[in-house]
PDB file of N, CA and C in Angstrom:
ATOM      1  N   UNK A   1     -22.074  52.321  41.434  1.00  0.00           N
ATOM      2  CA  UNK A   1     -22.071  53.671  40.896  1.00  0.00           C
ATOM      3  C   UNK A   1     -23.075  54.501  41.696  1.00  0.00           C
ATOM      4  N   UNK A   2     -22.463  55.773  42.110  1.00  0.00           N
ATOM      5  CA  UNK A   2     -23.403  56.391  42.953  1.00  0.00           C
ATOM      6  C   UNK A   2     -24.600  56.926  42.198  1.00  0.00           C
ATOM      7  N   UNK A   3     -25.519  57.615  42.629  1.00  0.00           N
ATOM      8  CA  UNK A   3     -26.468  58.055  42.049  1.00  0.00           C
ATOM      9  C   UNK A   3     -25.778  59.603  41.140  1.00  0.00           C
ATOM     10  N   UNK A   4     -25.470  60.152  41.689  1.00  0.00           N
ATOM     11  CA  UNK A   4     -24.543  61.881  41.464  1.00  0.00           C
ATOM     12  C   UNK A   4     -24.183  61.305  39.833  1.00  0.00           C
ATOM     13  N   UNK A   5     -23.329  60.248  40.025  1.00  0.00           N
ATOM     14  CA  UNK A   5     -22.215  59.882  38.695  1.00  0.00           C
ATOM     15  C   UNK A   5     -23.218  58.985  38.238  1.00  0.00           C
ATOM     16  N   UNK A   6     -24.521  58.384  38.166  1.00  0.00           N
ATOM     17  CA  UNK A   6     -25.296  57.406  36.746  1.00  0.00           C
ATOM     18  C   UNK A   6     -26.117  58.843  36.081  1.00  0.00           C
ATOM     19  N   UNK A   7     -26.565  59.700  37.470  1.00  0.00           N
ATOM     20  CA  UNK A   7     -27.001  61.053  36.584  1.00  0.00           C
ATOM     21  C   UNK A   7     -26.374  61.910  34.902  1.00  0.00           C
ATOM     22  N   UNK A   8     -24.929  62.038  35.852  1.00  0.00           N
ATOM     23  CA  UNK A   8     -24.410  62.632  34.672  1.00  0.00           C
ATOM     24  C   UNK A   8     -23.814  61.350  33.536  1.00  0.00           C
ATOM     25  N   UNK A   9     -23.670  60.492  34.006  1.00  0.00           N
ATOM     26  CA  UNK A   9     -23.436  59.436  32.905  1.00  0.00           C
ATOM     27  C   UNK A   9     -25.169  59.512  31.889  1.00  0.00           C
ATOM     28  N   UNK A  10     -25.764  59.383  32.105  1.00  0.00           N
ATOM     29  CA  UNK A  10     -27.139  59.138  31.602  1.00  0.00           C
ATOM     30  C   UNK A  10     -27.351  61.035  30.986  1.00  0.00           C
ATOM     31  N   UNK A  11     -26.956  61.981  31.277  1.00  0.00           N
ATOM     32  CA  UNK A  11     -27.260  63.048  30.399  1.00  0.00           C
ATOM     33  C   UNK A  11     -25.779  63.186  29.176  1.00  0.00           C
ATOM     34  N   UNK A  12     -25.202  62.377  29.645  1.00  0.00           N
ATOM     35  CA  UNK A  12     -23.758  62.254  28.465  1.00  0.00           C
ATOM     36  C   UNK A  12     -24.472  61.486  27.573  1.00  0.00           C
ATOM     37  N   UNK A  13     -25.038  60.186  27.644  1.00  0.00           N
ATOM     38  CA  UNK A  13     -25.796  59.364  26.875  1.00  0.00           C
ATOM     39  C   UNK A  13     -26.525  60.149  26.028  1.00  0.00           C
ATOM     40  N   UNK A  14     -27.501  60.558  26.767  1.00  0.00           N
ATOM     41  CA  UNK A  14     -28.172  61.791  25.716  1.00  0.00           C
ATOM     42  C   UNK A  14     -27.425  62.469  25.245  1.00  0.00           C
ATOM     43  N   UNK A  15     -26.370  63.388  25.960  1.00  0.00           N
ATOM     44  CA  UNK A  15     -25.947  64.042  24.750  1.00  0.00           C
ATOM     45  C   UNK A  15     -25.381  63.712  23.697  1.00  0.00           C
ATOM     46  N   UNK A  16     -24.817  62.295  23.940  1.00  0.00           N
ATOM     47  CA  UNK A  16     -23.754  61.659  22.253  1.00  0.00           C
ATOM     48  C   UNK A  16     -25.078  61.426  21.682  1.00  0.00           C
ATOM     49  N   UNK A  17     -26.323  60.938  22.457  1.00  0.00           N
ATOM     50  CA  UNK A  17     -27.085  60.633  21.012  1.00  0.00           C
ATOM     51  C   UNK A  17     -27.916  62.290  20.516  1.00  0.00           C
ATOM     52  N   UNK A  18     -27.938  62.597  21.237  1.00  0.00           N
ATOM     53  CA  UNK A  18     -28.615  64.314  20.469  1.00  0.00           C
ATOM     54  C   UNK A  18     -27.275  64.793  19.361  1.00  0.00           C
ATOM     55  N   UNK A  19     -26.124  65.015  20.157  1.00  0.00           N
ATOM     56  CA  UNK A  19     -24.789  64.899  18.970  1.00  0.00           C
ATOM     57  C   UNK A  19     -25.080  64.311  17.794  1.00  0.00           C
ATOM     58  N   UNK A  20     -25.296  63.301  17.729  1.00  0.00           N
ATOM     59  CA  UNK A  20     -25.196  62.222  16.291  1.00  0.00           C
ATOM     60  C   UNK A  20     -26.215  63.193  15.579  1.00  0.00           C
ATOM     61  N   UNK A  21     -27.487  62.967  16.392  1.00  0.00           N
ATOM     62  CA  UNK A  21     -28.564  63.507  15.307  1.00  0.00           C
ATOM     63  C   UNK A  21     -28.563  64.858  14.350  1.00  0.00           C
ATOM     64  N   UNK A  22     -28.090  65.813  15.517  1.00  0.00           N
ATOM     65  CA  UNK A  22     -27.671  67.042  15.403  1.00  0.00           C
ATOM     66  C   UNK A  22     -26.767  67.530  14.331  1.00  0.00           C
ATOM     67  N   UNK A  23     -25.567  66.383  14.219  1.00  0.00           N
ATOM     68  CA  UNK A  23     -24.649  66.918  14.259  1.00  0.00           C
ATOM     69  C   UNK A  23     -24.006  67.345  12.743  1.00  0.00           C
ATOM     70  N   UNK A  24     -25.341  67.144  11.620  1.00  0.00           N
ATOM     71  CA  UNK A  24     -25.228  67.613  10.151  1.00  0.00           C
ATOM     72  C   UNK A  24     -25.567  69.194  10.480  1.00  0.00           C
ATOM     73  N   UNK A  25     -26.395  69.787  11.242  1.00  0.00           N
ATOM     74  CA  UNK A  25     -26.873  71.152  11.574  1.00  0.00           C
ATOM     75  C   UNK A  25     -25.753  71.789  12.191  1.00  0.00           C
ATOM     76  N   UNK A  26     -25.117  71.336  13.111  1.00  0.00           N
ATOM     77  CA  UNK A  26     -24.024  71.870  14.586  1.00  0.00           C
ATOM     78  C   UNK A  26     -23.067  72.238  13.543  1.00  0.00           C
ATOM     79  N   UNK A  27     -22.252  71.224  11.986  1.00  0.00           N
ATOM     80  CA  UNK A  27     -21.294  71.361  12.105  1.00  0.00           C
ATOM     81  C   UNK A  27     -21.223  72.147  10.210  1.00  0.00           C
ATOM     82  N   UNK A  28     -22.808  72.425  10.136  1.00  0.00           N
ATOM     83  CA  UNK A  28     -22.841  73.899   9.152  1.00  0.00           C
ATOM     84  C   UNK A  28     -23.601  75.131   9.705  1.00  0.00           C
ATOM     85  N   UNK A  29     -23.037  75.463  11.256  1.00  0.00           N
ATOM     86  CA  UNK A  29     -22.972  76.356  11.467  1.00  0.00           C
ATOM     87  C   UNK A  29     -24.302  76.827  12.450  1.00  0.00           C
ATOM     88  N   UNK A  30     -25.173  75.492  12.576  1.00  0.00           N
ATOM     89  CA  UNK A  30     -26.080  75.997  13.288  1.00  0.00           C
ATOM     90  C   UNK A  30     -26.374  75.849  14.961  1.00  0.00           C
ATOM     91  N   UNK A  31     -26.344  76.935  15.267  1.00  0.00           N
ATOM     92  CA  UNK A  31     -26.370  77.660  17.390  1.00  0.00           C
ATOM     93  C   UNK A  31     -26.735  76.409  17.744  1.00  0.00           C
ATOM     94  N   UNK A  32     -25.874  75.764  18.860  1.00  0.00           N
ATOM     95  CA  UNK A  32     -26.564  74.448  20.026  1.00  0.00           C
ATOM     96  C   UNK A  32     -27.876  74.680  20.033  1.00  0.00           C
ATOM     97  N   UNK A  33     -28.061  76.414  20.905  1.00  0.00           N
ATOM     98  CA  UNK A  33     -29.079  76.940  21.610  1.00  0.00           C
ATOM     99  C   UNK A  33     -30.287  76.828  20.819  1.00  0.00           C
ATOM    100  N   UNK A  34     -30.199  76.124  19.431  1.00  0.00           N
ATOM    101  CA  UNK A  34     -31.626  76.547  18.648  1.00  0.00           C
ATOM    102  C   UNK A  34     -31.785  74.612  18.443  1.00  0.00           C
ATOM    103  N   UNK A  35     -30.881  73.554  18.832  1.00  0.00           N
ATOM    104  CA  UNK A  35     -31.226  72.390  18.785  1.00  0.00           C
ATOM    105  C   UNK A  35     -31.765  71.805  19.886  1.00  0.00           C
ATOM    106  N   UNK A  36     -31.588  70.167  19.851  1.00  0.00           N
ATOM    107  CA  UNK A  36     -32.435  69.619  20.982  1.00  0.00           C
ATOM    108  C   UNK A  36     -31.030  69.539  22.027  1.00  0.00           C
ATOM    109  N   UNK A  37     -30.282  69.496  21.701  1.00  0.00           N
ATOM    110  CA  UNK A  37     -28.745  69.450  22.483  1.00  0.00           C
ATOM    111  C   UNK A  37     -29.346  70.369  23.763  1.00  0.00           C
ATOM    112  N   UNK A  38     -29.401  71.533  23.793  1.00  0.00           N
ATOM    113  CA  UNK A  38     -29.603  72.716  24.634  1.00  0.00           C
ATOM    114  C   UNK A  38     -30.249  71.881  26.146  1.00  0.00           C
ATOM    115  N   UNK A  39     -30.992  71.212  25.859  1.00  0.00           N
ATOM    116  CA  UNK A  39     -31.796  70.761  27.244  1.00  0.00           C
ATOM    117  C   UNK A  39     -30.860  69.876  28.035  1.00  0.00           C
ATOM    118  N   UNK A  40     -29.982  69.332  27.545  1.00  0.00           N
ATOM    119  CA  UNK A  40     -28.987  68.073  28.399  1.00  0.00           C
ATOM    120  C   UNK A  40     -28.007  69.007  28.424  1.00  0.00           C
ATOM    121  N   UNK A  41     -27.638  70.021  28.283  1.00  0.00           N
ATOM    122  CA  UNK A  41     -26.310  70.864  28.670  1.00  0.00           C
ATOM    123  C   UNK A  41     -27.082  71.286  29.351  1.00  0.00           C
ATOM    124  N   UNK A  42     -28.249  72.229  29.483  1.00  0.00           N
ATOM    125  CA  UNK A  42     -28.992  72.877  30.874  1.00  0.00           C
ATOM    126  C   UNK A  42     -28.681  71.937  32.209  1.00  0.00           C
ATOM    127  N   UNK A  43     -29.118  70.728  31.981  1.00  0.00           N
ATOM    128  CA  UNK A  43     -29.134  69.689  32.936  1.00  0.00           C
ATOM    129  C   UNK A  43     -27.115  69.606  33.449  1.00  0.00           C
ATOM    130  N   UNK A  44     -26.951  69.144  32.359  1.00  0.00           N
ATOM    131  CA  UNK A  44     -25.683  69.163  33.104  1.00  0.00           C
ATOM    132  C   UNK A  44     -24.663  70.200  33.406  1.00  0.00           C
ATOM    133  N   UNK A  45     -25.442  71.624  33.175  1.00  0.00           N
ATOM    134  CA  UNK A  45     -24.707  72.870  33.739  1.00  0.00           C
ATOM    135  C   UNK A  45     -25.409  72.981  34.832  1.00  0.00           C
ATOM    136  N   UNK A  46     -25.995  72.108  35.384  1.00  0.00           N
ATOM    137  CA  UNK A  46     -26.574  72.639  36.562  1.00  0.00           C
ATOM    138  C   UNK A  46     -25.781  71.153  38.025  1.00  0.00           C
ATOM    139  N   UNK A  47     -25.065  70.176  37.425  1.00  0.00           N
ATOM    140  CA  UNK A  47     -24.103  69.245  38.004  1.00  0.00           C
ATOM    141  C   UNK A  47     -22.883  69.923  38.133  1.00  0.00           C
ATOM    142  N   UNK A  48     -22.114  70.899  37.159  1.00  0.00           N
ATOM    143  CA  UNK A  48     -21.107  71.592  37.109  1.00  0.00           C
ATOM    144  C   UNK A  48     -21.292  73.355  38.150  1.00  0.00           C
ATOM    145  N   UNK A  49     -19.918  73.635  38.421  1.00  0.00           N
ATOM    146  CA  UNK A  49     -19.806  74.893  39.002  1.00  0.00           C
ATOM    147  C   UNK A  49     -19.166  75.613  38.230  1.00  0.00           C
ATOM    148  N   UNK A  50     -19.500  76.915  37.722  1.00  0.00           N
ATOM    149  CA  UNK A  50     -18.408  77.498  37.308  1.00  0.00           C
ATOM    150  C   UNK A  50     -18.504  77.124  35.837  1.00  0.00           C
ATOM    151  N   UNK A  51     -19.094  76.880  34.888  1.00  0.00           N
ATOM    152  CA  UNK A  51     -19.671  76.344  33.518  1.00  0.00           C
ATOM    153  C   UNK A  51     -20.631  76.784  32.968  1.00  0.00           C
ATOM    154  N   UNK A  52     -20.985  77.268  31.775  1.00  0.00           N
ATOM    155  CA  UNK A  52     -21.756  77.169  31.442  1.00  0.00           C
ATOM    156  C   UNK A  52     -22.343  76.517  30.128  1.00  0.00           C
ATOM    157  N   UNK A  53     -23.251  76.546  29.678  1.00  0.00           N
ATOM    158  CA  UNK A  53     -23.644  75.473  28.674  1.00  0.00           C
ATOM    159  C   UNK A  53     -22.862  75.428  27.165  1.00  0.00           C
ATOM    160  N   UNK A  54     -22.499  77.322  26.547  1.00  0.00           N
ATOM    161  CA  UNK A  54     -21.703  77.307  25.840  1.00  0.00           C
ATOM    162  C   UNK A  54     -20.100  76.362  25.779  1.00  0.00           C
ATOM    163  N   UNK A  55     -19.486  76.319  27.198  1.00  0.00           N
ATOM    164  CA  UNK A  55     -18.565  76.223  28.282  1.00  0.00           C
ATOM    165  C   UNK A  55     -18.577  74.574  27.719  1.00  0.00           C
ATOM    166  N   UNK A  56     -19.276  74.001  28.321  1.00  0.00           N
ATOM    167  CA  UNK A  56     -19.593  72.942  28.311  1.00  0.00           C
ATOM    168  C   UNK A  56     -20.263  71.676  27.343  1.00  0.00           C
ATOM    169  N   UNK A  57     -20.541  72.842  26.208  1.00  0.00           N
ATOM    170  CA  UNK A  57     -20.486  72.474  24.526  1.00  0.00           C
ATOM    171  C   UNK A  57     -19.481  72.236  23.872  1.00  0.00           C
ATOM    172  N   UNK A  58     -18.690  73.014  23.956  1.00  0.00           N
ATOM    173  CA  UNK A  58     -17.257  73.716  23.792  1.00  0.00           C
ATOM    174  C   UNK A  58     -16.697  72.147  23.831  1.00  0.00           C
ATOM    175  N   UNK A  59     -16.779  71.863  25.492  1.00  0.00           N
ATOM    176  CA  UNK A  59     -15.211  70.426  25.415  1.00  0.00           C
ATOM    177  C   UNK A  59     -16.125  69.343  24.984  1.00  0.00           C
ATOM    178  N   UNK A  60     -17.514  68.907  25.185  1.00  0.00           N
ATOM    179  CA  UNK A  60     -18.357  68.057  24.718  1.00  0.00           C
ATOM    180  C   UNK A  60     -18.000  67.831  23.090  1.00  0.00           C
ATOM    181  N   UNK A  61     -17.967  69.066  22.301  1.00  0.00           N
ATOM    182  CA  UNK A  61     -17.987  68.542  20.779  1.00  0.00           C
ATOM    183  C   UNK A  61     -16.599  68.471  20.270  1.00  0.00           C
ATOM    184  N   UNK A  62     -15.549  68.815  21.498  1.00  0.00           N
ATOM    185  CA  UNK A  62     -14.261  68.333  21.168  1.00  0.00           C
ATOM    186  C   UNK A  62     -14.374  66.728  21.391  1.00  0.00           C
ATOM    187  N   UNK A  63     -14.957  66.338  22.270  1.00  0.00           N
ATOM    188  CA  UNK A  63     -15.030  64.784  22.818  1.00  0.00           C
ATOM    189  C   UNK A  63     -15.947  63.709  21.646  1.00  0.00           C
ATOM    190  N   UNK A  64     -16.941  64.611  21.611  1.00  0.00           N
ATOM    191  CA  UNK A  64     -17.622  63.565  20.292  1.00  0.00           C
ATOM    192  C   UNK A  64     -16.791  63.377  18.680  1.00  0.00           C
ATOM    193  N   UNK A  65     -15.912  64.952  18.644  1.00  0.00           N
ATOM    194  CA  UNK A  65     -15.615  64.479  17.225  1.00  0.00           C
ATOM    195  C   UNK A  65     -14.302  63.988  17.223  1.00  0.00           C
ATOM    196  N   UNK A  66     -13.510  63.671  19.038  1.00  0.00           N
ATOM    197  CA  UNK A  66     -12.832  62.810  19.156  1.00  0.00           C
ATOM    198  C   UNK A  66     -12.678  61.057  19.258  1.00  0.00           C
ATOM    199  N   UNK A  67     -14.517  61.146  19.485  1.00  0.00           N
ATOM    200  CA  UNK A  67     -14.588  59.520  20.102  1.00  0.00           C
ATOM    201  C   UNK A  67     -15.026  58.393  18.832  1.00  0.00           C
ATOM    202  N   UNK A  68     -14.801  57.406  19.333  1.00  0.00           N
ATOM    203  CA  UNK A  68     -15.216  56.245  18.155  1.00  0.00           C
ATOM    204  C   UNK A  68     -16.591  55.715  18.573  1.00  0.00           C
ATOM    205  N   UNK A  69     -16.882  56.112  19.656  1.00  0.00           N
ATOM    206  CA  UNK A  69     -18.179  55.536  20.080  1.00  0.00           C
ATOM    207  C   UNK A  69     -18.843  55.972  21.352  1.00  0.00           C
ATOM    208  N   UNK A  70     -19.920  55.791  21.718  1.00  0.00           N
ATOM    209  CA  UNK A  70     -20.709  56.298  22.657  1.00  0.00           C
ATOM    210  C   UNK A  70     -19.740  55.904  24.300  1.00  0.00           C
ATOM    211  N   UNK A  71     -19.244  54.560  23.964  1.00  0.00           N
ATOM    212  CA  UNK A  71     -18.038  54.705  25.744  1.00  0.00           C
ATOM    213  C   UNK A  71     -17.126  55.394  25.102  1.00  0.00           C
ATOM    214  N   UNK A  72     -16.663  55.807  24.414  1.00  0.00           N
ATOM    215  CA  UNK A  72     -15.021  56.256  23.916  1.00  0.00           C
ATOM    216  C   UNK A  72     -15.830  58.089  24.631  1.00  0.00           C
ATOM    217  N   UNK A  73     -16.886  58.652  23.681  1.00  0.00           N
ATOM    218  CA  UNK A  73     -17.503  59.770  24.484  1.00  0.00           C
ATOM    219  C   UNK A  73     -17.603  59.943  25.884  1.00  0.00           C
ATOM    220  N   UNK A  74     -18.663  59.347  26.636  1.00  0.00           N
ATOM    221  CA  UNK A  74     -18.254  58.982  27.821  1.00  0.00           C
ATOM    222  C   UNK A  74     -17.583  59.308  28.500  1.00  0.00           C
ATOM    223  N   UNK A  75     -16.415  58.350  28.219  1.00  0.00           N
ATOM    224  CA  UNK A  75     -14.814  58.552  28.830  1.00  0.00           C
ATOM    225  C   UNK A  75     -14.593  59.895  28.692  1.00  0.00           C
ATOM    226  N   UNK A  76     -14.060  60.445  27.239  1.00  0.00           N
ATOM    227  CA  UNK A  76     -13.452  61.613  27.313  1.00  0.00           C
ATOM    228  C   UNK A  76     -14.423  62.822  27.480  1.00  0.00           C
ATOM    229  N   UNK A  77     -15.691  62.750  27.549  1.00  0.00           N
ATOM    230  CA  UNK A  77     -16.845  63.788  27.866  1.00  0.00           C
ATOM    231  C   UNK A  77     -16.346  63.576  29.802  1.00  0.00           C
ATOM    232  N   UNK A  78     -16.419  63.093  30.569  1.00  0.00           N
ATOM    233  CA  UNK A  78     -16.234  62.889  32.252  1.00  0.00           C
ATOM    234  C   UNK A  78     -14.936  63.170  32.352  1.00  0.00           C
ATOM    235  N   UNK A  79     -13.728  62.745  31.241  1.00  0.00           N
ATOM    236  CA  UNK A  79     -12.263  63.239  31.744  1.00  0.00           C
ATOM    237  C   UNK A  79     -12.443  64.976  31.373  1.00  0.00           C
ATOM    238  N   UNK A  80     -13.683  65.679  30.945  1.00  0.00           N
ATOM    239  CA  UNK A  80     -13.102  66.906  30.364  1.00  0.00           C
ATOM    240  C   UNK A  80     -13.773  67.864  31.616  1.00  0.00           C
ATOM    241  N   UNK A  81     -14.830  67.722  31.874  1.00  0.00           N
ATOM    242  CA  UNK A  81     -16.116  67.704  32.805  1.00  0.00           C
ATOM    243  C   UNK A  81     -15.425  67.483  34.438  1.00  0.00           C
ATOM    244  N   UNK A  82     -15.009  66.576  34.208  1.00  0.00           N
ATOM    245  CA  UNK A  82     -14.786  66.342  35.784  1.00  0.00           C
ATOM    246  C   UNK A  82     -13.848  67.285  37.137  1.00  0.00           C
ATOM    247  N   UNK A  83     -13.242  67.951  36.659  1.00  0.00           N
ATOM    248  CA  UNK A  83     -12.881  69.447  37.176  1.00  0.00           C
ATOM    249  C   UNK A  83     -13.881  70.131  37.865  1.00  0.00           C
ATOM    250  N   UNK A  84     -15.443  70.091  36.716  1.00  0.00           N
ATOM    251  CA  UNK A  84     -16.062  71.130  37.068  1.00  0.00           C
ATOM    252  C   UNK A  84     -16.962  70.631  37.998  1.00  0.00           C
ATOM    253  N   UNK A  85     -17.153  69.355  37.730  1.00  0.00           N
ATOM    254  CA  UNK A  85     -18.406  68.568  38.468  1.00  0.00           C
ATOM    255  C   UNK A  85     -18.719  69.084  40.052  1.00  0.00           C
ATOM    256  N   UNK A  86     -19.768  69.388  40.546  1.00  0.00           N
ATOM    257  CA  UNK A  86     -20.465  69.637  41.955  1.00  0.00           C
ATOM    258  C   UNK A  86     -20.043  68.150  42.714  1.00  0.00           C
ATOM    259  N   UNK A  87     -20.253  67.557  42.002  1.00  0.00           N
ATOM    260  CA  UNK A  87     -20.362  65.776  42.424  1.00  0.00           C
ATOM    261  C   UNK A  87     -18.592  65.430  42.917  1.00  0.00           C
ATOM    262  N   UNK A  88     -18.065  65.797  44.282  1.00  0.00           N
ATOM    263  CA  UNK A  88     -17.006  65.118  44.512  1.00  0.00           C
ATOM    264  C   UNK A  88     -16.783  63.909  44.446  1.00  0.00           C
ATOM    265  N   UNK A  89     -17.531  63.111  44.387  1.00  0.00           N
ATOM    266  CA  UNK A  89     -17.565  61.652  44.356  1.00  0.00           C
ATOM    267  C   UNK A  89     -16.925  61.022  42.982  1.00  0.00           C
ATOM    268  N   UNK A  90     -17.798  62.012  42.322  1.00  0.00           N
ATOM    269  CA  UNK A  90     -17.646  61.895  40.729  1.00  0.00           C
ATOM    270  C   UNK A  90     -16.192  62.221  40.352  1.00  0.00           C
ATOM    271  N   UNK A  91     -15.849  62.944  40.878  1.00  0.00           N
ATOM    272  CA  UNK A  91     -14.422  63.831  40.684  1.00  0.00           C
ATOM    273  C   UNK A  91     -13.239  62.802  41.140  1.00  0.00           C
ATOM    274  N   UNK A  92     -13.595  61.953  42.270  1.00  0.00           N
ATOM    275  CA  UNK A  92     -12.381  61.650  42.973  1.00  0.00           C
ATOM    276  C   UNK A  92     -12.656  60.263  42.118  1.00  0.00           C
ATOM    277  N   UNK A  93     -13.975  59.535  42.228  1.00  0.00           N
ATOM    278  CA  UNK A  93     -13.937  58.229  41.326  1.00  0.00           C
ATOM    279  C   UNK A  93     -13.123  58.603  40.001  1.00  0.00           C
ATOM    280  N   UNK A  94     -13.508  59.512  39.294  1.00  0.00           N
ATOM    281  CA  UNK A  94     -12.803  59.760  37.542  1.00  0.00           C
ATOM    282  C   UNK A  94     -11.209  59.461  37.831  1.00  0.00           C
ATOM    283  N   UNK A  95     -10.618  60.453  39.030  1.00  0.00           N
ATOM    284  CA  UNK A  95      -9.397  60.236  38.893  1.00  0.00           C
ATOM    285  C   UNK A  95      -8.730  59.502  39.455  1.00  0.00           C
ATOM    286  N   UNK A  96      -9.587  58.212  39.469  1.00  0.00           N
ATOM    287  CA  UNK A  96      -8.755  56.353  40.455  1.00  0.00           C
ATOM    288  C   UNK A  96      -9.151  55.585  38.795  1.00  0.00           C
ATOM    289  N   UNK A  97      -9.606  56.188  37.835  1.00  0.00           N
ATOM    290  CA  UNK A  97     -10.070  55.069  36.474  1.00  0.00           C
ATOM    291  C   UNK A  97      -8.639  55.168  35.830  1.00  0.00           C
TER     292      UNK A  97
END
Protein backbone atom coordinates (compact mmCIF):
# COMPACT_ATOMS: atom_id res chain seq x y z
CA UNK A 1 0.00 0.00 0.00
CA UNK A 2 1.42 3.21 -1.05
CA UNK A 3 1.90 5.88 1.32
CA UNK A 4 -0.88 8.52 -0.67
CA UNK A 5 -3.63 5.50 -0.06
CA UNK A 6 -2.57 4.31 4.05
CA UNK A 7 -2.94 8.30 4.46
CA UNK A 8 -6.36 8.51 3.41
CA UNK A 9 -7.20 5.04 4.66
CA UNK A 10 -6.02 6.14 8.25
CA UNK A 11 -8.15 9.63 8.11
CA UNK A 12 -11.32 7.31 7.02
CA UNK A 13 -10.44 5.35 10.26
CA UNK A 14 -10.79 8.41 12.10
CA UNK A 15 -13.51 9.47 10.54
CA UNK A 16 -15.85 6.18 11.17
CA UNK A 17 -14.59 6.47 14.63
CA UNK A 18 -15.36 10.39 15.15
CA UNK A 19 -18.83 9.23 13.20
CA UNK A 20 -19.76 6.71 15.90
CA UNK A 21 -19.05 9.15 18.64
CA UNK A 22 -20.63 12.01 17.03
CA UNK A 23 -23.16 10.57 15.61
CA UNK A 24 -26.18 11.04 18.49
CA UNK A 25 -25.34 15.06 17.87
CA UNK A 26 -24.88 14.85 13.69
CA UNK A 27 -28.13 13.05 13.44
CA UNK A 28 -30.34 15.70 15.81
CA UNK A 29 -29.32 18.21 13.80
CA UNK A 30 -26.07 19.31 14.96
CA UNK A 31 -23.34 21.33 12.11
CA UNK A 32 -20.17 18.74 11.38
CA UNK A 33 -18.38 22.17 11.54
CA UNK A 34 -19.07 22.56 15.39
CA UNK A 35 -17.83 18.63 16.07
CA UNK A 36 -14.57 16.81 16.23
CA UNK A 37 -15.44 15.31 12.64
CA UNK A 38 -14.40 18.83 11.05
CA UNK A 39 -10.54 18.18 11.46
CA UNK A 40 -10.35 14.71 9.37
CA UNK A 41 -12.56 16.19 6.55
CA UNK A 42 -10.05 19.32 6.56
CA UNK A 43 -7.35 16.67 6.15
CA UNK A 44 -8.99 14.81 3.68
CA UNK A 45 -10.27 17.85 1.62
CA UNK A 46 -7.00 18.66 1.22
CA UNK A 47 -6.17 14.71 -0.63
CA UNK A 48 -9.30 15.55 -2.82
CA UNK A 49 -9.68 18.21 -5.82
CA UNK A 50 -12.61 19.85 -6.40
CA UNK A 51 -14.40 18.96 -2.76
CA UNK A 52 -15.08 20.35 -0.13
CA UNK A 53 -15.57 19.31 3.45
CA UNK A 54 -19.41 19.92 3.40
CA UNK A 55 -18.96 17.90 -0.16
CA UNK A 56 -17.28 15.33 1.40
CA UNK A 57 -19.51 14.91 4.59
CA UNK A 58 -22.28 14.67 2.42
CA UNK A 59 -21.12 11.00 0.73
CA UNK A 60 -19.11 10.05 4.05
CA UNK A 61 -22.47 9.97 6.19
CA UNK A 62 -24.19 8.31 3.30
CA UNK A 63 -21.34 5.55 3.70
CA UNK A 64 -21.41 5.25 7.51
CA UNK A 65 -25.16 4.98 7.80
CA UNK A 66 -24.71 2.52 4.97
CA UNK A 67 -21.92 0.32 6.47
CA UNK A 68 -21.98 -2.59 9.00
CA UNK A 69 -18.62 -1.85 10.09
CA UNK A 70 -15.49 0.11 10.07
CA UNK A 71 -14.12 -2.13 6.56
CA UNK A 72 -17.71 -2.11 5.16
CA UNK A 73 -17.04 2.14 5.69
CA UNK A 74 -13.82 2.05 4.29
CA UNK A 75 -14.84 0.36 1.27
CA UNK A 76 -17.76 2.45 0.48
CA UNK A 77 -16.16 5.85 2.02
CA UNK A 78 -12.87 5.21 -1.01
CA UNK A 79 -15.60 3.87 -3.64
CA UNK A 80 -17.38 7.41 -3.08
CA UNK A 81 -14.10 9.59 -2.67
CA UNK A 82 -12.13 8.10 -5.20
CA UNK A 83 -13.16 10.28 -8.26
CA UNK A 84 -12.01 13.09 -6.32
CA UNK A 85 -8.79 11.84 -4.88
CA UNK A 86 -5.34 13.97 -5.90
CA UNK A 87 -3.77 10.47 -5.29
CA UNK A 88 -3.85 8.71 -8.90
CA UNK A 89 -2.52 5.77 -7.51
CA UNK A 90 -5.31 5.68 -5.18
CA UNK A 91 -7.78 6.13 -7.98
CA UNK A 92 -6.47 3.54 -10.37
CA UNK A 93 -5.73 0.90 -7.31
CA UNK A 94 -9.74 1.47 -6.09
CA UNK A 95 -10.78 0.66 -9.54
CA UNK A 96 -8.68 -2.99 -10.02
CA UNK A 97 -10.55 -4.00 -6.19
Amino acid sequence: MDVGRMKVTTILDCLYETYDLEWDMLSRGRKFYDTIVLPFLIMLSKECRDMREREIHELLVKAFTDSEDKEDFRQKAMEAIAPYLQLEAVCAEEGSE
